[in-house]
C-alpha atoms as a PDB file:
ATOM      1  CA  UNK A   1      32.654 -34.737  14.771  1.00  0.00           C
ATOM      2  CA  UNK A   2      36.054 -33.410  16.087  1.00  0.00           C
ATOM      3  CA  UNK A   3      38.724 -32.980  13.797  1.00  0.00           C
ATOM      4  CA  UNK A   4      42.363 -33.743  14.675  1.00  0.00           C
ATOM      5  CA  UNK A   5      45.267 -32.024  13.302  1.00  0.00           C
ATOM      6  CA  UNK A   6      48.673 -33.958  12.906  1.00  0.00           C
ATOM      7  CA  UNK A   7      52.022 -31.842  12.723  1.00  0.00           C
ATOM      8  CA  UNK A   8      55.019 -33.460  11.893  1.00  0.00           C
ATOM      9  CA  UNK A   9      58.801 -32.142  11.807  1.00  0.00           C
ATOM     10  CA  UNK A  10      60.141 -35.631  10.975  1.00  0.00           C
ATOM     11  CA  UNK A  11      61.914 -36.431   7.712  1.00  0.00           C
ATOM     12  CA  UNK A  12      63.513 -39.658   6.453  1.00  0.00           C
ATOM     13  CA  UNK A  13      66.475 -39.293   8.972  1.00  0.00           C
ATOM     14  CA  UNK A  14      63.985 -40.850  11.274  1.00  0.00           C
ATOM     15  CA  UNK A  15      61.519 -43.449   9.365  1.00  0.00           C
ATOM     16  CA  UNK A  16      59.888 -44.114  12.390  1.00  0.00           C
ATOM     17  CA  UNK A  17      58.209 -40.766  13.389  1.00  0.00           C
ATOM     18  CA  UNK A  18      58.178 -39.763   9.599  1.00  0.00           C
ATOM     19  CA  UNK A  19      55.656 -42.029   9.048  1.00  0.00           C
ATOM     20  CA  UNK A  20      53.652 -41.473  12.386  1.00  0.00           C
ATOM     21  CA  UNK A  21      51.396 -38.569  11.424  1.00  0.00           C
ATOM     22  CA  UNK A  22      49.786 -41.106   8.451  1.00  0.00           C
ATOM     23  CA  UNK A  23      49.910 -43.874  11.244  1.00  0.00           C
ATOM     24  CA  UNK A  24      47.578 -41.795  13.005  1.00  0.00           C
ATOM     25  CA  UNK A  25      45.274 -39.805  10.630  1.00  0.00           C
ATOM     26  CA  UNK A  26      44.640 -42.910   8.924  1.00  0.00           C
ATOM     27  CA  UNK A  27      43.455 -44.400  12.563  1.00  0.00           C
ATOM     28  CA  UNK A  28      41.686 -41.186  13.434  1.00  0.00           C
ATOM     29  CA  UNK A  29      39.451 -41.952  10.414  1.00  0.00           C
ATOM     30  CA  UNK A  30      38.865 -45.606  10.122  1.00  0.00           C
ATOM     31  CA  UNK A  31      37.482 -44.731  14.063  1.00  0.00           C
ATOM     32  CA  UNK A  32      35.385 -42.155  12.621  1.00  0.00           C
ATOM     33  CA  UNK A  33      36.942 -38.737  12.768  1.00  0.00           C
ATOM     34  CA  UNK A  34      38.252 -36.143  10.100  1.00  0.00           C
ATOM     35  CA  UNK A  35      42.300 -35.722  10.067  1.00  0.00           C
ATOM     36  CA  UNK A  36      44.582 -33.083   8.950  1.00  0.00           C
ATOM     37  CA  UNK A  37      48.268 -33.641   8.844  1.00  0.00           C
ATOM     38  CA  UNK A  38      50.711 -30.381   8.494  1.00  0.00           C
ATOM     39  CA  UNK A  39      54.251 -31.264   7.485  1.00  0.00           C
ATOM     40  CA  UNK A  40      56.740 -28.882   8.285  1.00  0.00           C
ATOM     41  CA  UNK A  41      60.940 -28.790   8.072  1.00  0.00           C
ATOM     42  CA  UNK A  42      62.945 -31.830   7.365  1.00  0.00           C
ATOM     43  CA  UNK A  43      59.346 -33.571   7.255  1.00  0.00           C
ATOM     44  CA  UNK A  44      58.627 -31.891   3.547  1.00  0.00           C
ATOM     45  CA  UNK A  45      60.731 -34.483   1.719  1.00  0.00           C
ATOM     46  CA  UNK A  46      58.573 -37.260   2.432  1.00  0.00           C
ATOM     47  CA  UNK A  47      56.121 -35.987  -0.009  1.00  0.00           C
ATOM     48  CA  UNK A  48      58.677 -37.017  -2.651  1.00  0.00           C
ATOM     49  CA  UNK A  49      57.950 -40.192  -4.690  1.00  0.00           C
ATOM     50  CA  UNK A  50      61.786 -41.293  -4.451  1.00  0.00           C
ATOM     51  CA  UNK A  51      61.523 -40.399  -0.700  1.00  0.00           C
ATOM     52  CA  UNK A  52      58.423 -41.974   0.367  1.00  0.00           C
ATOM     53  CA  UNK A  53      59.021 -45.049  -1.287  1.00  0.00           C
ATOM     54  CA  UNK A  54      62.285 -45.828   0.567  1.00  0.00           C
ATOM     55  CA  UNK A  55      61.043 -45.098   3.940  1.00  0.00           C
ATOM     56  CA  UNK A  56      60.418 -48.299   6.035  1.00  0.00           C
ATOM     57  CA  UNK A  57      59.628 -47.465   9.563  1.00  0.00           C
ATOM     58  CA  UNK A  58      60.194 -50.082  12.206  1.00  0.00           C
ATOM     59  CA  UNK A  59      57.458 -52.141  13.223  1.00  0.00           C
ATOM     60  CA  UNK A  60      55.138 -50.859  10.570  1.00  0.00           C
ATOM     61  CA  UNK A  61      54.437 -50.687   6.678  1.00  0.00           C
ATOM     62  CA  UNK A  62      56.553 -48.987   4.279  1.00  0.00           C
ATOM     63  CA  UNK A  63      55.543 -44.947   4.001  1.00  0.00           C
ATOM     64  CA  UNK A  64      54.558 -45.716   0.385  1.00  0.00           C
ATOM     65  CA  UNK A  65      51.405 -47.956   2.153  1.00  0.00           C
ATOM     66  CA  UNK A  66      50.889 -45.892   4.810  1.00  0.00           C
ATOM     67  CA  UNK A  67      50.256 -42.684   2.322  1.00  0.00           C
ATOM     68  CA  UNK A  68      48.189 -44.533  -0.309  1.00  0.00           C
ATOM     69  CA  UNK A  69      45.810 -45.273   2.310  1.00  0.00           C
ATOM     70  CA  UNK A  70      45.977 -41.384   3.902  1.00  0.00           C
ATOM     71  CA  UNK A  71      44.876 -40.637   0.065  1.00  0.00           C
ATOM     72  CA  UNK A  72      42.365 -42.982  -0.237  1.00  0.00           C
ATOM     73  CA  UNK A  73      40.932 -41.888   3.132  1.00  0.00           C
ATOM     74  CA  UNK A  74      41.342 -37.846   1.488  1.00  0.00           C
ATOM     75  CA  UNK A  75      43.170 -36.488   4.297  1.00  0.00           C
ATOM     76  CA  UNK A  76      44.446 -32.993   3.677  1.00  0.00           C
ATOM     77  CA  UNK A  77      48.005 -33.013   3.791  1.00  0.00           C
ATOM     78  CA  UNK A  78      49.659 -29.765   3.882  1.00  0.00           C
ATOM     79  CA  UNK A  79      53.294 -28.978   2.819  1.00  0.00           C
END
């Protein structure tokens, strides 16, 4: 089983690809692959309660959803 690494830069200045990493680790596993996401730069904040649970990217569910599930699914994340 190959596992994927996700590396994000992306903070809440852009919701969108902040929340893209957890968009795809959580897809990586529900298809049956381990996932690692790195967060790096601006992208740190996001780890914050306040922070992730005002970050609404467009076309998809809030960050707070989006990282329960990454939890639930125990994908390392790494700060």
């Amino acid at each position: 089983m190959a596992t994927i690494l996700y590396y994000s830069t992306n903070g809440s200045e852009n919701p969108t690809k902040a929340a893209l990493p957890f968009l795809s680790a959580n897809g990586a596993v529900e298809a049956g692959y381990q996932a690692q996401i790195v967060l790096f730069g601006d992208a740190v904040v996001v780890m914050k309660d306040a922070v992730a649970n005002s970050v609404v990217p467009v076309g998809w569910p809030p960050l707070k959803e989006l990282l329960a599930t990454t939890i639930r699914n125990k994908v390392p994340i790494y700060v």
